[in-house]
Protein backbone atom coordinates (compact mmCIF):
# COMPACT_ATOMS: atom_id res chain seq x y z
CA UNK A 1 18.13 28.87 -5.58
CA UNK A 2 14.98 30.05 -6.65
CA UNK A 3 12.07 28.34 -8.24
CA UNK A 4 12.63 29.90 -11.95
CA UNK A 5 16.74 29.25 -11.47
CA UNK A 6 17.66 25.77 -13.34
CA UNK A 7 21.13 24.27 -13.91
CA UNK A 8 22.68 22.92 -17.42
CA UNK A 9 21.84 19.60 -15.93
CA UNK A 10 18.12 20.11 -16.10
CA UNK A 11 17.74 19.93 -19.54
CA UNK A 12 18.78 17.73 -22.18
CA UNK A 13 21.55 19.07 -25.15
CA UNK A 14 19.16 18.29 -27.50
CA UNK A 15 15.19 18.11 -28.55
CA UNK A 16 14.63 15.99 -31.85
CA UNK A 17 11.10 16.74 -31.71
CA UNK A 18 12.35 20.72 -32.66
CA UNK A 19 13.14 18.66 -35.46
CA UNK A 20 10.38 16.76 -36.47
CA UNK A 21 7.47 19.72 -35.76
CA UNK A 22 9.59 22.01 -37.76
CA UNK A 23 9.25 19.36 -40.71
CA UNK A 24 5.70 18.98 -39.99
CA UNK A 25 4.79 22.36 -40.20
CA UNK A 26 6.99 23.32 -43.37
CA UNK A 27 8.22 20.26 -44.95
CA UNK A 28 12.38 18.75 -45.77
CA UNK A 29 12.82 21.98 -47.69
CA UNK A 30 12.03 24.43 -45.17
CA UNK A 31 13.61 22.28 -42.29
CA UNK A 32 17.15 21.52 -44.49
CA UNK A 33 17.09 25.56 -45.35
CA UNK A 34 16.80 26.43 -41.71
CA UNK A 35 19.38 24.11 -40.96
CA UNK A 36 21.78 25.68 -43.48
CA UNK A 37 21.14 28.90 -42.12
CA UNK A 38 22.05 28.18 -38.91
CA UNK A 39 25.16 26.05 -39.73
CA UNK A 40 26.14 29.14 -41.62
CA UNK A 41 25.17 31.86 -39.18
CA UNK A 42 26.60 29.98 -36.46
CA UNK A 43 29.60 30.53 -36.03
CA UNK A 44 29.93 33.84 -37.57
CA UNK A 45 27.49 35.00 -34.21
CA UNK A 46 30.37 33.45 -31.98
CA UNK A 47 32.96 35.36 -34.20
CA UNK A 48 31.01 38.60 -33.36
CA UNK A 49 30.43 38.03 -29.94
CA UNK A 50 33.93 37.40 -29.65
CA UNK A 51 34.57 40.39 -31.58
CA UNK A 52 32.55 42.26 -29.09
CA UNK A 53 33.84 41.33 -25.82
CA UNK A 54 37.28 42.12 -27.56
CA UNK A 55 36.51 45.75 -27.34
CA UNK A 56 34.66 45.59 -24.05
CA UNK A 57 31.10 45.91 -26.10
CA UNK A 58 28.86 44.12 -23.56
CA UNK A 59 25.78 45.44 -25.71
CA UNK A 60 27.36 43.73 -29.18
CA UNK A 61 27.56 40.34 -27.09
CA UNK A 62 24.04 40.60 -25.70
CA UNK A 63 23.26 41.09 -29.19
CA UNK A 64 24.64 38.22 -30.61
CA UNK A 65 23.88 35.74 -28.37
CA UNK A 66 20.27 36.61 -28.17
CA UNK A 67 20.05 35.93 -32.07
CA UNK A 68 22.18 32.69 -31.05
CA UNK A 69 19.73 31.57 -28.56
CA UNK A 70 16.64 32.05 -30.32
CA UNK A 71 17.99 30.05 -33.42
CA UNK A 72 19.31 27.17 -31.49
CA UNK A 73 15.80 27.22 -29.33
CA UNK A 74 13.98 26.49 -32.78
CA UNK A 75 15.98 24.04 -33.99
CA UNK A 76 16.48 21.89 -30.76
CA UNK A 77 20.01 22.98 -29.96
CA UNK A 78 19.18 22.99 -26.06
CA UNK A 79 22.38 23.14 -24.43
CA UNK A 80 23.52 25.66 -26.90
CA UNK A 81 20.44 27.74 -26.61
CA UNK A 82 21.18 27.52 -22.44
CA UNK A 83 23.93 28.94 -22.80
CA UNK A 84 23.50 31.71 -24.99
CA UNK A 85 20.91 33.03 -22.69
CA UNK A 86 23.32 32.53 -20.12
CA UNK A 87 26.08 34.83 -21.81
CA UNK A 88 23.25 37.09 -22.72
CA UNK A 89 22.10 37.49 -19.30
CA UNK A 90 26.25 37.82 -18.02
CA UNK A 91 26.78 40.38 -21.01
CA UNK A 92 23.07 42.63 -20.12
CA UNK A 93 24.63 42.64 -16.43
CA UNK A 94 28.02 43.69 -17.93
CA UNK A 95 29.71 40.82 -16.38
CA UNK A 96 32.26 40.24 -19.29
CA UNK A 97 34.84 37.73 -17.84
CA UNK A 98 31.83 35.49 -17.09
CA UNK A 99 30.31 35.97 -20.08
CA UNK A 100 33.94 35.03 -21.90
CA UNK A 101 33.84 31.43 -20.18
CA UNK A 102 30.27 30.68 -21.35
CA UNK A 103 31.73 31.64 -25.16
CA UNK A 104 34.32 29.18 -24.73
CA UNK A 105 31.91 26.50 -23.80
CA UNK A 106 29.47 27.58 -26.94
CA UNK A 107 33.08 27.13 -29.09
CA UNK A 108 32.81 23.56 -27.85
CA UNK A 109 29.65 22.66 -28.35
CA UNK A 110 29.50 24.32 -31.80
CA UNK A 111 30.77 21.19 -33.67
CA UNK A 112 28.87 18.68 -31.76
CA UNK A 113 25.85 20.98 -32.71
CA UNK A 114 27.11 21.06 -36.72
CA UNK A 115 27.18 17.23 -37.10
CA UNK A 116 24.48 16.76 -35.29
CA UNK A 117 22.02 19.10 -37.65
CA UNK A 118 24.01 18.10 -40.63
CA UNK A 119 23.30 15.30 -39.95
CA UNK A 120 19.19 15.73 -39.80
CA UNK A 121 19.52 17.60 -42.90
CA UNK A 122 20.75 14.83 -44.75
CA UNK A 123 17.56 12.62 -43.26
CA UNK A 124 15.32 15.74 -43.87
């Protein structure tokens, strides 16, 4: 293992602080519309990058997982945006089976990721 190669277990699923500088820079407005955006978009870039790998479309996956992963990155979704660039990185190398598993672990952390920004944009 190199020195730039981490593991799921090195960081943790989630980074309130995303949170709270996205509310300090723009305000509960700005931090509950991002939310919503993302709640929305969410699963309809899972849907595509399923939709994708249906018809062998390693590009379309890459695609939609690298708008996943930047999303989840700003808003603190950590495991979620780990695995995203994993699948993007399995779907740029054309390794699709691969890339299929790491969807089905985004599928389950997809709700836990809903309630948990629904959540903060009820507090926001």
């Amino acid at each position: 293992m190199d020195s730039h190669t981490t593991t799921r277990a090195d960081f943790p699923e989630i980074d309130p602080e995303a949170l709270a500088r996205l509310l300090r820079f723009g305000g509960a407005k700005l931090l509950a519309d991002m939310i919503t955006l993302f709640l929305e978009a969410m699963p309809q870039r899972l849907s595509a990058a399923r939709s994708a790998l249906a018809r062998n479309d390693a590009h379309g996956v890459e695609y939609e997982l690298h708008a996943l992963k930047s999303s989840s990155a700003q808003l603190g979704a950590l495991r979620m945006f780990r695995l995203s660039e994993e699948g993007e990185r399995l779907a740029r190398a054309g390794t699709l089976d691969a890339a299929s598993g790491v969807l089905n672990e985004l599928d389950a952390e997809m709700p836990r990721v809903h309630e948990w920004l629904a959540s903060a944009r009820e507090r926001a």
